[in-house]
Protein backbone atom coordinates (compact mmCIF):
# COMPACT_ATOMS: atom_id res chain seq x y z
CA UNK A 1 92.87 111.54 9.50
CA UNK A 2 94.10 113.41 6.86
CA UNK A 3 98.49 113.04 5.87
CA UNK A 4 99.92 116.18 4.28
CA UNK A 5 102.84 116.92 3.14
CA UNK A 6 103.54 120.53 2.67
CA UNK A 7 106.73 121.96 0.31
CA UNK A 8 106.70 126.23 1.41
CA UNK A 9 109.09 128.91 1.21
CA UNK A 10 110.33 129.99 4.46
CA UNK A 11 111.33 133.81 5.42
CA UNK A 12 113.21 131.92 8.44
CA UNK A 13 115.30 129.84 6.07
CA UNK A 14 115.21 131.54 2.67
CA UNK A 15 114.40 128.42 1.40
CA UNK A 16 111.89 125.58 0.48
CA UNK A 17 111.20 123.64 3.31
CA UNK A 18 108.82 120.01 3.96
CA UNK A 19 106.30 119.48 6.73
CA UNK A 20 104.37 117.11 7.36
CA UNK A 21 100.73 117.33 8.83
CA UNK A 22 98.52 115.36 10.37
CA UNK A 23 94.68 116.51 10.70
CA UNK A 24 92.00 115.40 12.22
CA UNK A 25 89.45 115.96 9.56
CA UNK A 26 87.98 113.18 8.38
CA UNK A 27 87.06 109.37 9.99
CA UNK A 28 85.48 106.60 9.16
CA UNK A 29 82.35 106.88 10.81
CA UNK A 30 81.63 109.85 9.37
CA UNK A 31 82.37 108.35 5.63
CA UNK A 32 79.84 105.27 6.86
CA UNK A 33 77.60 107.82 8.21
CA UNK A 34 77.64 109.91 4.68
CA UNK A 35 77.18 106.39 2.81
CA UNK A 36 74.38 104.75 4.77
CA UNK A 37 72.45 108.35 4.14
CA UNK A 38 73.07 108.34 0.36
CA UNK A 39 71.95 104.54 0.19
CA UNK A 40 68.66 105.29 1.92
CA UNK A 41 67.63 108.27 -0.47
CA UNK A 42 69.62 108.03 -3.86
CA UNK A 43 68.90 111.77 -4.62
CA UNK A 44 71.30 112.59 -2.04
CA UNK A 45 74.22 111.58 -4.70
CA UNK A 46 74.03 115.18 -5.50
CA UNK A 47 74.01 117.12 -2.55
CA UNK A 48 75.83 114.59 0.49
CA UNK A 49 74.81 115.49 3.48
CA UNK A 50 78.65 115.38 4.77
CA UNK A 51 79.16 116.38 8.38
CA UNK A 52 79.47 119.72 9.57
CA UNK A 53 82.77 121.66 9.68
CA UNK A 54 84.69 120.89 13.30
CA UNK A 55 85.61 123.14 15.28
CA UNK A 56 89.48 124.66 14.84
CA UNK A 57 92.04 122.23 16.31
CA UNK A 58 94.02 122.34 18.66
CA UNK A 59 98.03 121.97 17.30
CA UNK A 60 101.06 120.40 18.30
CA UNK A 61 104.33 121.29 16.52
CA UNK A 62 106.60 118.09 17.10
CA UNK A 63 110.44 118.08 16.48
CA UNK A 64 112.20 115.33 15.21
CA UNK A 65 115.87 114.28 17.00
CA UNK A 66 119.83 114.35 15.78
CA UNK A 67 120.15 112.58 12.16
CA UNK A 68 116.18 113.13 11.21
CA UNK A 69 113.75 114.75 9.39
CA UNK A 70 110.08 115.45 9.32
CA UNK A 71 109.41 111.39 8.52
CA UNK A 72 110.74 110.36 11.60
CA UNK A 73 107.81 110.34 14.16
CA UNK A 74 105.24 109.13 11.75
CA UNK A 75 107.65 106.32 10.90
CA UNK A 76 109.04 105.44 13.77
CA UNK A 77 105.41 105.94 16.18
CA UNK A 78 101.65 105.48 15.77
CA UNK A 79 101.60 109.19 16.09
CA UNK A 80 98.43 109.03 13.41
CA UNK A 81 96.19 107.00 15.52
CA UNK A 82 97.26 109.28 18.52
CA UNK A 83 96.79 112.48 17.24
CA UNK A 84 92.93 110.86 15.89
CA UNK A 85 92.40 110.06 19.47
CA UNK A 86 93.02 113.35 20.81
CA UNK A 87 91.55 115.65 17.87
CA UNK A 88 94.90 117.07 17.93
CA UNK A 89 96.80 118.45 14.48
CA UNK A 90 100.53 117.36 14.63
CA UNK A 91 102.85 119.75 12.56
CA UNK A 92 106.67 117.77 12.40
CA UNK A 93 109.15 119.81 10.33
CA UNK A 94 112.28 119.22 9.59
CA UNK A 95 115.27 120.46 11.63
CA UNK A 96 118.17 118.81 10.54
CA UNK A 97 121.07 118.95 12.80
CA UNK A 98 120.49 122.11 13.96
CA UNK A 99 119.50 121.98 17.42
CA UNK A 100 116.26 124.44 16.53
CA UNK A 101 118.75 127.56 17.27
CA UNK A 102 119.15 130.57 15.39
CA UNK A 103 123.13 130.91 13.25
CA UNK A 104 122.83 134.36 11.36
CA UNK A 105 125.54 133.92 9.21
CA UNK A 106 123.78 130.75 7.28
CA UNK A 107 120.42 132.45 7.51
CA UNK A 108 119.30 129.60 9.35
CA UNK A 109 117.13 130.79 12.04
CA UNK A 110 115.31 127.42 12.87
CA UNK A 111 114.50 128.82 16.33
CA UNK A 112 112.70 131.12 15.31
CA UNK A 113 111.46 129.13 12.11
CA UNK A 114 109.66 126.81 14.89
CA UNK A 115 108.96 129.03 17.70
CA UNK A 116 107.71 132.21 15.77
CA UNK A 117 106.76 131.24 11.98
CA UNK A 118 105.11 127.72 11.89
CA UNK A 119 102.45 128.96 14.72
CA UNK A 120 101.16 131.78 12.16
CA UNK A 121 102.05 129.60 9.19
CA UNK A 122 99.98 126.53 9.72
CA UNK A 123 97.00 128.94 11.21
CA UNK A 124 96.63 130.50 7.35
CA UNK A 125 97.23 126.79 5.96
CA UNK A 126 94.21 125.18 7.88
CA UNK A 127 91.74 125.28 10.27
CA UNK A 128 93.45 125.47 13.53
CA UNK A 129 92.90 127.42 16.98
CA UNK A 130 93.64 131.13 17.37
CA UNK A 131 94.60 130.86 20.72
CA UNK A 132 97.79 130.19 22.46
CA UNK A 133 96.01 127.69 24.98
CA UNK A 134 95.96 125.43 22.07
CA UNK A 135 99.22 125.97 20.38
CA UNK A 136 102.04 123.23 21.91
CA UNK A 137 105.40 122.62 20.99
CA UNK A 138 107.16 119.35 21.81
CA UNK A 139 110.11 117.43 20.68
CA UNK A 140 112.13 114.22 21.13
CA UNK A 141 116.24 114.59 22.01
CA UNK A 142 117.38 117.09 20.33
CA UNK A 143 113.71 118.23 19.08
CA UNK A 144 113.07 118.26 23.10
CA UNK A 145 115.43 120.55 23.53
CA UNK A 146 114.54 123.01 20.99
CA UNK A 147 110.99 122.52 21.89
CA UNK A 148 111.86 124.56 25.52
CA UNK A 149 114.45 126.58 24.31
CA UNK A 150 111.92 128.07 21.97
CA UNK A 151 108.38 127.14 23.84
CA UNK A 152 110.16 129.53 26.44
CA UNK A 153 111.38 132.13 24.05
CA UNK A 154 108.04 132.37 22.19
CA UNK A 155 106.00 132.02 25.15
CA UNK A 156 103.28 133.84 23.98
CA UNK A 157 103.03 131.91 21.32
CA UNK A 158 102.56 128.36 23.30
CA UNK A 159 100.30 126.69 26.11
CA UNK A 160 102.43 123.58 26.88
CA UNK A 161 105.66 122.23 26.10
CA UNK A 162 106.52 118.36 25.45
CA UNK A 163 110.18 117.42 26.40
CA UNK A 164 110.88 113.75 25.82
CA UNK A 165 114.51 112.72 26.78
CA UNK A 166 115.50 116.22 26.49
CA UNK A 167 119.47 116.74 24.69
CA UNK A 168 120.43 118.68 27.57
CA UNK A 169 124.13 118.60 26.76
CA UNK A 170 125.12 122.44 27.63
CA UNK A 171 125.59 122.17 30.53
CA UNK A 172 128.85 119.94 30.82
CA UNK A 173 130.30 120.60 27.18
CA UNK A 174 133.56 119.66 28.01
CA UNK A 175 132.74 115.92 29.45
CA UNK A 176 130.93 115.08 26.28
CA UNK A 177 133.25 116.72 23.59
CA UNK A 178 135.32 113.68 21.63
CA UNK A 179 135.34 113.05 17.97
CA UNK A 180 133.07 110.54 17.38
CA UNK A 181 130.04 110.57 16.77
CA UNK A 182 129.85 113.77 14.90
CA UNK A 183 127.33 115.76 16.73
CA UNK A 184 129.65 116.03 19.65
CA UNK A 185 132.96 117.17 18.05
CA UNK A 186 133.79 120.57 19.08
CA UNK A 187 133.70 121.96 15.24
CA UNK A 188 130.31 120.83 15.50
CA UNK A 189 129.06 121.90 18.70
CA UNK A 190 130.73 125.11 17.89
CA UNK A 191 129.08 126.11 14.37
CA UNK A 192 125.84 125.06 16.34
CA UNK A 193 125.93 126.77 19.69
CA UNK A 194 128.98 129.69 19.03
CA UNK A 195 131.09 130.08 22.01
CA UNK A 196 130.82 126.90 24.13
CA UNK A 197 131.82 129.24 27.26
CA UNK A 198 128.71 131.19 26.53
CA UNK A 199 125.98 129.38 26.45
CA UNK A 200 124.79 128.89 29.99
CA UNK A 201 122.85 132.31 30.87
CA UNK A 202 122.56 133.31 26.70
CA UNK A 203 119.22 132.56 24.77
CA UNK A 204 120.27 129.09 24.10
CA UNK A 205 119.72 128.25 27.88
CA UNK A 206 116.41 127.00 28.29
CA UNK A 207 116.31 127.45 32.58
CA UNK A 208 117.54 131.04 31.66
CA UNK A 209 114.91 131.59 29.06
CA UNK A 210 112.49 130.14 31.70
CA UNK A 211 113.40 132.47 34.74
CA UNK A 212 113.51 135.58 31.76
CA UNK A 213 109.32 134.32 31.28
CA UNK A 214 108.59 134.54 35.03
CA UNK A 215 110.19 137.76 35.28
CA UNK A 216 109.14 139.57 33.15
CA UNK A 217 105.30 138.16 34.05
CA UNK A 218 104.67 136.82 30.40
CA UNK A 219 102.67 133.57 29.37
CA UNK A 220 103.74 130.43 31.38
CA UNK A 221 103.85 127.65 29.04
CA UNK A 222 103.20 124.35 31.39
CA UNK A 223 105.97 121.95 30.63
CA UNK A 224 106.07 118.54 30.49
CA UNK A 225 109.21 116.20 30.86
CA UNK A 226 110.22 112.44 30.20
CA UNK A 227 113.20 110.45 30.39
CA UNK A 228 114.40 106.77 29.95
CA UNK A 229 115.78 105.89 33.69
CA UNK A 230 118.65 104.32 31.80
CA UNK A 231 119.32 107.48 29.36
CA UNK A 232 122.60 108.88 29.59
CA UNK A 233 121.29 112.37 29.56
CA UNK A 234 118.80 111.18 32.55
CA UNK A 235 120.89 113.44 35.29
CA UNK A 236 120.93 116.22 32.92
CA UNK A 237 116.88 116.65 33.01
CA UNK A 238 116.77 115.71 36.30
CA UNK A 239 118.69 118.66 37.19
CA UNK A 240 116.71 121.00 34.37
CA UNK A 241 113.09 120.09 35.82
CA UNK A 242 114.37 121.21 39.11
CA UNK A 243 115.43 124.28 37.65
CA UNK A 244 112.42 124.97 36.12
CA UNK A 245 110.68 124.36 39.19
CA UNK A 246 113.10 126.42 40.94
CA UNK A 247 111.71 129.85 38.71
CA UNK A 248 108.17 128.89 39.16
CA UNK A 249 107.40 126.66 36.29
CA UNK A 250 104.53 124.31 36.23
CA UNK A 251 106.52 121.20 35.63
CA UNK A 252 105.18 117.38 34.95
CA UNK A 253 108.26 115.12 35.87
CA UNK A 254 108.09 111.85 34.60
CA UNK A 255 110.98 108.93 34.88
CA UNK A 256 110.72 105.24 34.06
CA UNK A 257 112.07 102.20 32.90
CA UNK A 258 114.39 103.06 29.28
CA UNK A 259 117.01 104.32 27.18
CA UNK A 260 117.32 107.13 24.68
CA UNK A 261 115.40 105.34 21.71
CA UNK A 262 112.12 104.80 20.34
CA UNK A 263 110.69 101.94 22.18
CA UNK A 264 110.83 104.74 25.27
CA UNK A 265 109.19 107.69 23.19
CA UNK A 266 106.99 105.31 21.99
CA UNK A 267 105.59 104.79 25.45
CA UNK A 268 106.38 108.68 26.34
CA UNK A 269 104.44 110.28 23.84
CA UNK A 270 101.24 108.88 24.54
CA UNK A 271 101.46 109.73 27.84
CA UNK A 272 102.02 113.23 26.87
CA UNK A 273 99.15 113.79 24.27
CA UNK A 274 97.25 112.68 27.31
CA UNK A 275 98.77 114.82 29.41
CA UNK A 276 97.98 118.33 26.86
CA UNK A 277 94.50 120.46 28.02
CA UNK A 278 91.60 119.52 26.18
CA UNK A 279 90.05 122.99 26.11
């Protein structure tokens, strides 16, 4: 597997922005392989008969939660050995505390940064799949909840969405606003989201978004959804996969033993790289 870090300018952000990649392109038994054909004819040294190219990858564009940045998954999971199981490039930007919407008057349009630039930028960067079957978008918290907002928005530009204990807090605004911790003060939530009052129904609503998609007959992206059993936003997706049900979505519901941290995406994840098409 090959780690990359990538520093690029981004017409989304106007600014420089990090990603990290993970790719699939080299393994050990290919360098053995390479090695053990060099040792048995030593003129090889000068033309190594390295394997052939693979064939593009299949992508997944994975969003970090509240309070991280592009480090977090490959920090905090064995996402490197997964994404080598699976073939499968992982692109993890960083989102900041943004909630992966759009706010015009920053310039900071990180819905559209994930949902509509990354797919065509990391196509021209390397050697990844043209088509939207192998395209996903997936997320943990907060990145779970931009990964449907905007795997509905952009449909056509994503096959499958990945929703791990989805920050579905727009929905009941008022029960969660207090001052502490930051993220759900009102002068937060309010330079995030705009009118609180306005949100259900508006582009930020990812069951609205998903109705829009069936009807107006675009690209279904299948969705799948996870949740700690102990997570206090468990009720919250509960009531969102119905929904998404409810407009015709193909929906994979899963609920087990956990809370809202890593030990339960750590056992989540896998089970959705599992879950993604192979071809």
């Amino acid at each position: 597997m090959a780690s990359i870090s990538v520093d690029y300018y981004s017409s989304s952000l106007m600014r420089t922005t990090t990603l990290n990649v993970i790719l699939p392109f080299d393994n050990p038994n290919d360098a053995w392989a390479v090695d053990a054909s060099l040792r048995r004819d030593p003129h090889n040294w000068d033309a190594a008969p390295y394997p052939p190219h693979k064939a593009p990858f299949r992508t997944l564009i994975l969003l970090h939660g509240i309070n991280g940045n592009h480090t977090d998954i490959i920090s905090e999971t064995r996402i490197t050995k997964w994404a080598a199981d699976h073939q499968l490039a992982v692109v993890m930007p960083s989102g900041y505390n943004a909630f992966y919407v759009d706010n015009p008057e920053t310039h900071n349009y990180f819905g559209r940064f994930v949902g509509l630039e990354l797919p065509h930028v990391v196509r021209r960067m390397f050697p990844l799949s043209e088509r939207r079957e192998d395209m996903f978008i997936g997320g943990i918290s907060m990145g779970a909840y931009g990964a449907l907002r905007n795997g509905f928005k952009y449909a056509e530009n994503f096959g499958a969405i990945i929703a791990l204990s989805s920050a579905m807090i727009i929905d009941n605004f008022d029960a969660l606003i207090r001052d502490e911790p930051f993220f759900l003060s009102r002068p937060f939530l309010e330079s995030t989201f705009g009118d609180l009052n306005r949100v259900i129904d508006s582009d930020k609503d990812p069951a609205r978004l998903a109705a829009d998609v069936v009807y107006c007959d675009r690209p279904r992206p299948r969705v799948f959804m996870a949740w700690g059993s102990s997570d206090p936003l468990a009720q919250p997706n509960r009531v969102l996969a119905a929904r998404l049900r409810g407009t015709g979505i193909e929906v994979e519901q899963r609920e087990f033993a956990g809370g809202h941290d890593w030990d339960f995406w750590n056992q989540a994840l896998p089970q959705a790289l599992d879950w993604l098409p192979r071809d």
